[in-house]
Protein backbone atom coordinates (compact mmCIF):
# COMPACT_ATOMS: atom_id res chain seq x y z
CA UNK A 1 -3.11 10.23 24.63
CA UNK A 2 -2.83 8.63 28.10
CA UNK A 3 -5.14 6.19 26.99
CA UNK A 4 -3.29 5.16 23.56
CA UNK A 5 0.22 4.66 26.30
CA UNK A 6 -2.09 2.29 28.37
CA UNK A 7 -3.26 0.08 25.56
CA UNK A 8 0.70 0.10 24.52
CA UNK A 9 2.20 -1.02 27.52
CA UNK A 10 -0.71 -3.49 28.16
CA UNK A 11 -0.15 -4.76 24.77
CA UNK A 12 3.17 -5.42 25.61
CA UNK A 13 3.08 -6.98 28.76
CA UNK A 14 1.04 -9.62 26.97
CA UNK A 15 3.40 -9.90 24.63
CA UNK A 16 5.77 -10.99 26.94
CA UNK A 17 3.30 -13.08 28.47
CA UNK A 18 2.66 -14.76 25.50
CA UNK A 19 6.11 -15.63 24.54
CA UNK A 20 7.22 -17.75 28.08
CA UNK A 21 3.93 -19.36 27.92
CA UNK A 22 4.25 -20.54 24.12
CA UNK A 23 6.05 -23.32 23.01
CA UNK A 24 6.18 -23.39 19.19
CA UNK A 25 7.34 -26.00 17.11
CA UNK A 26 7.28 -25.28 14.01
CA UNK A 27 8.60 -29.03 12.96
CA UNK A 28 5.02 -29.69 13.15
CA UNK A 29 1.77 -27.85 11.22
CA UNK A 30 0.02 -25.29 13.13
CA UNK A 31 -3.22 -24.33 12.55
CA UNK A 32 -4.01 -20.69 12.35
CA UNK A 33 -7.32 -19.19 11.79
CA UNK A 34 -8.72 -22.23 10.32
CA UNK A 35 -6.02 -22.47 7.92
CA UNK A 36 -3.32 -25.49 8.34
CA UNK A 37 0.62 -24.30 8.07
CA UNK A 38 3.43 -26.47 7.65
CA UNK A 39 6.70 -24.32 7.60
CA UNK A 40 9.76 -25.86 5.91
CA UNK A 41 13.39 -24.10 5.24
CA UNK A 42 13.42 -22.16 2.12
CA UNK A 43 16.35 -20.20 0.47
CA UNK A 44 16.44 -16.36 -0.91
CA UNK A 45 18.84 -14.13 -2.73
CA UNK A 46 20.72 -16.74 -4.53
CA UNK A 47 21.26 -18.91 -1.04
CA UNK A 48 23.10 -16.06 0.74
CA UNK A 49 19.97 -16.71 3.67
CA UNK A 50 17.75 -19.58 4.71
CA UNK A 51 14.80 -19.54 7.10
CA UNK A 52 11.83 -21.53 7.82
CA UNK A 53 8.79 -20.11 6.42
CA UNK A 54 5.21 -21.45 5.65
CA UNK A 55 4.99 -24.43 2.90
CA UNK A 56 1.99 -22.79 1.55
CA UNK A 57 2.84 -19.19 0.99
CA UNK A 58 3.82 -18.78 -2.20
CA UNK A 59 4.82 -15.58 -4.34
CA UNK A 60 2.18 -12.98 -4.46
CA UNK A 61 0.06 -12.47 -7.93
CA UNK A 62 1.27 -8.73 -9.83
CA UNK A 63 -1.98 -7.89 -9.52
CA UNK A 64 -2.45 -8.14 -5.81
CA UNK A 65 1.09 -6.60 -5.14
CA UNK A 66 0.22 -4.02 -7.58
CA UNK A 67 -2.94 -3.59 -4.98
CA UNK A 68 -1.19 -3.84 -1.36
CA UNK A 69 2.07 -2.28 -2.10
CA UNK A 70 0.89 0.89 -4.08
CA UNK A 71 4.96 2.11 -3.92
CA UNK A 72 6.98 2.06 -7.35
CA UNK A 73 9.44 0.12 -5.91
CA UNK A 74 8.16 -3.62 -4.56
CA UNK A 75 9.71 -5.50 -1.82
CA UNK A 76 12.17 -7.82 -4.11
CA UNK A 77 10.05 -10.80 -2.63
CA UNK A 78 6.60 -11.18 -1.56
CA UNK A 79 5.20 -14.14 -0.02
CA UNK A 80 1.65 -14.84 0.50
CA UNK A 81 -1.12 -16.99 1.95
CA UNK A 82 -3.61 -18.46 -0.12
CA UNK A 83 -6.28 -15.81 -0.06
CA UNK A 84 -3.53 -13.52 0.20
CA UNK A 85 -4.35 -11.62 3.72
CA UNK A 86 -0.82 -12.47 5.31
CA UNK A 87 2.24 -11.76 3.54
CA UNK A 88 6.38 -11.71 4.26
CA UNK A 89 8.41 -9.72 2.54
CA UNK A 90 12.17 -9.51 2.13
CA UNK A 91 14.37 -7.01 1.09
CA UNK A 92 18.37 -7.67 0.66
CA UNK A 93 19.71 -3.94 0.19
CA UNK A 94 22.90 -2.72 -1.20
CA UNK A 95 25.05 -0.98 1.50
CA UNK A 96 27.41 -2.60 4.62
CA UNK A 97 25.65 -3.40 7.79
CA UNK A 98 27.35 -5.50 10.90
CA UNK A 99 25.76 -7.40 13.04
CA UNK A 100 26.20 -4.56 15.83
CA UNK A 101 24.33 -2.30 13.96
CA UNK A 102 21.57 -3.82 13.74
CA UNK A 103 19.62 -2.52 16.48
CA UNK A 104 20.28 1.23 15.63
CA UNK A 105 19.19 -0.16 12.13
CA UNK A 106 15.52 -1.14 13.23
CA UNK A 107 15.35 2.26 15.30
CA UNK A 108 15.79 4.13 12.34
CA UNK A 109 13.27 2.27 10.55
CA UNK A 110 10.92 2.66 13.53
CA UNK A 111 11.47 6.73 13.64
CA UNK A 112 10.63 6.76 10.12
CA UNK A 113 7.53 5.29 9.97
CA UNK A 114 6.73 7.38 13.01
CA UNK A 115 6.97 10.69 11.19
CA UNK A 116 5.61 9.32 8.10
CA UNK A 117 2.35 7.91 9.60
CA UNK A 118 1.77 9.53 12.97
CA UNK A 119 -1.11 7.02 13.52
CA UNK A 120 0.97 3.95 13.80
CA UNK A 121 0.66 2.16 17.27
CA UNK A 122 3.70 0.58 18.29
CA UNK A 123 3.70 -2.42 20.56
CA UNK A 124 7.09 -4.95 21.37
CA UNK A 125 10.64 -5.04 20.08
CA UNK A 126 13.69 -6.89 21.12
CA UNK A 127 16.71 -8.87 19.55
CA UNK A 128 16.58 -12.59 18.33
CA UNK A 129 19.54 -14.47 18.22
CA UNK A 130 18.45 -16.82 15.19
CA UNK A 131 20.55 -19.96 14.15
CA UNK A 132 23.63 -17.59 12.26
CA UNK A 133 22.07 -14.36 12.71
CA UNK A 134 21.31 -11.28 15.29
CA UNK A 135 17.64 -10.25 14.39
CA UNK A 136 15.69 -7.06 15.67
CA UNK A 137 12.38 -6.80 15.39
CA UNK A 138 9.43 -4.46 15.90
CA UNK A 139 5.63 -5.01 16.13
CA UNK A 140 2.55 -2.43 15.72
CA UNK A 141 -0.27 -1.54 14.21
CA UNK A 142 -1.06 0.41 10.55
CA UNK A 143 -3.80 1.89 9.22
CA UNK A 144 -4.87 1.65 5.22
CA UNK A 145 -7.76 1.87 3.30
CA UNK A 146 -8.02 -2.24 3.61
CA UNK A 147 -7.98 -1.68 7.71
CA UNK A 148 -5.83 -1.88 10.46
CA UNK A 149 -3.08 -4.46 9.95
CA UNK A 150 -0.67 -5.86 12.20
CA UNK A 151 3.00 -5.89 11.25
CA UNK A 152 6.67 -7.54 12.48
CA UNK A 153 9.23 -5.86 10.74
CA UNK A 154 12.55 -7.38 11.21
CA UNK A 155 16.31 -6.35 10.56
CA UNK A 156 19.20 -8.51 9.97
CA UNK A 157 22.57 -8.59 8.93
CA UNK A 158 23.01 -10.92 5.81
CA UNK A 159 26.25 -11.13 4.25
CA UNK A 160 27.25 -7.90 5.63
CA UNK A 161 24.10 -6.69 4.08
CA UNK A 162 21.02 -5.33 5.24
CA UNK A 163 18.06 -7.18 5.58
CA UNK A 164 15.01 -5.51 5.78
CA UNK A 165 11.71 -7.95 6.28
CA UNK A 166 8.49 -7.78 7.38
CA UNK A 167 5.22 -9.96 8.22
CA UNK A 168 1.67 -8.23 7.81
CA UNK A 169 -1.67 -9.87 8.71
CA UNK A 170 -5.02 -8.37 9.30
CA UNK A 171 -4.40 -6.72 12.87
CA UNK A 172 -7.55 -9.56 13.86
CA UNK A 173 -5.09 -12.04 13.34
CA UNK A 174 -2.11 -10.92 15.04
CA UNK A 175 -2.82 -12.90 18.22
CA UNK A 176 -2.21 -16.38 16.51
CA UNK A 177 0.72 -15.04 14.11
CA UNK A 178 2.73 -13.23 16.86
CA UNK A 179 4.30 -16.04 17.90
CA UNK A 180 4.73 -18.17 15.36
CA UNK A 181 6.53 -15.44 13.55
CA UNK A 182 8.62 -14.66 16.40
CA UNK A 183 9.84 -18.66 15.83
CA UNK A 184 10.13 -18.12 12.54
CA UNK A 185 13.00 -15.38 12.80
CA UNK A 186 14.72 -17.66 14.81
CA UNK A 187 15.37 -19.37 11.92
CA UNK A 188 17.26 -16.74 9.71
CA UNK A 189 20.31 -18.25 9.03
CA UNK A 190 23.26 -16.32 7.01
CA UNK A 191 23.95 -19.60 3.91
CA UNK A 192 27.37 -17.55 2.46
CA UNK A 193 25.81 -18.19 -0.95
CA UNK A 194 26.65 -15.72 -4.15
CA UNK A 195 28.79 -13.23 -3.14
């Protein structure tokens, strides 16, 4: 077990590394894993929020969700790349959540996934301030029977709502998409839209 804490807090000391020495802008394409992303503003649950995601991720086939997300109940959106290997989900839930609740929000999350799977690894978390939002978010590692993925899961408050996101990636990939996602949820932005 001693080992397992090691690899955790090195993990997250480069975290932290990583995000003073990056400088993202995500005005302009980046190119991760071969594969070139331009990230423009895009609107969900009837315009109530806004946030920058990639231009070329695009809502996931039935089949595939069918595939990845063996639950009865889907995440209400589903975004994907083009071979389908990173997705983001979003999840506007009934209920009343402030902004100061958020935190204690995530931690719940984060307990629950650590008594349902045990195995999880976590790595970072921390509190965003995004354009009209307070976002915490969590990082670590699953396991499934496609392999070890790496995840951000992210918790906002969106019209007094909860907002319950994630990002998944092959866990090989999470060294590019870290930070770039991390930008990305500094984006969320609270639009009013439908009430």
């Amino acid at each position: 077990m001693a080992f397992a804490d090691e690899a955790i807090i090195k993990r997250r000391a480069e975290a932290e590394q990583r995000k003073r020495e990056t400088n993202i802008d995500l005005a302009k394409e980046q190119v991760l894993y071969g594969e070139v992303y331009n990230f423009i503003p895009k609107q969900f649950f009837d315009s109530r929020l806004d946030f920058m995601v990639p231009e070329e991720f695009s809502p996931i086939p039935a089949d595939v969700a069918d595939e990845k997300y063996l639950t009865a109940q889907k995440p209400q959106v589903i975004l994907t790349n083009r071979d389908c290997t990173a997705d983001i989900t979003l999840n506007l839930l009934d209920g009343a959540l402030e902004a100061a609740q958020v935190p204690l929000c995530l931690q719940k999350l984060k307990n629950t996934i650590r008594k349902a799977f045990p195995a999880t690894l976590f790595f970072d978390e921390g509190q965003l301030d995004a354009v009209g939002a307070s976002v915490a978010y969590m990082d670590f590692k699953s396991f499934s029977l496609g392999g070890p993925a790496y995840n951000i899961m992210f918790v906002s408050a969106i019209c007094k709502r909860p907002l319950i996101a994630s990002f998944n990636c092959p866990f090989e990939h999470w060294e590019q998409w870290q930070p770039v996602v991390l930008e990305m949820l500094k984006t969320i932005r609270e639009t009013g839209g439908a009430q």
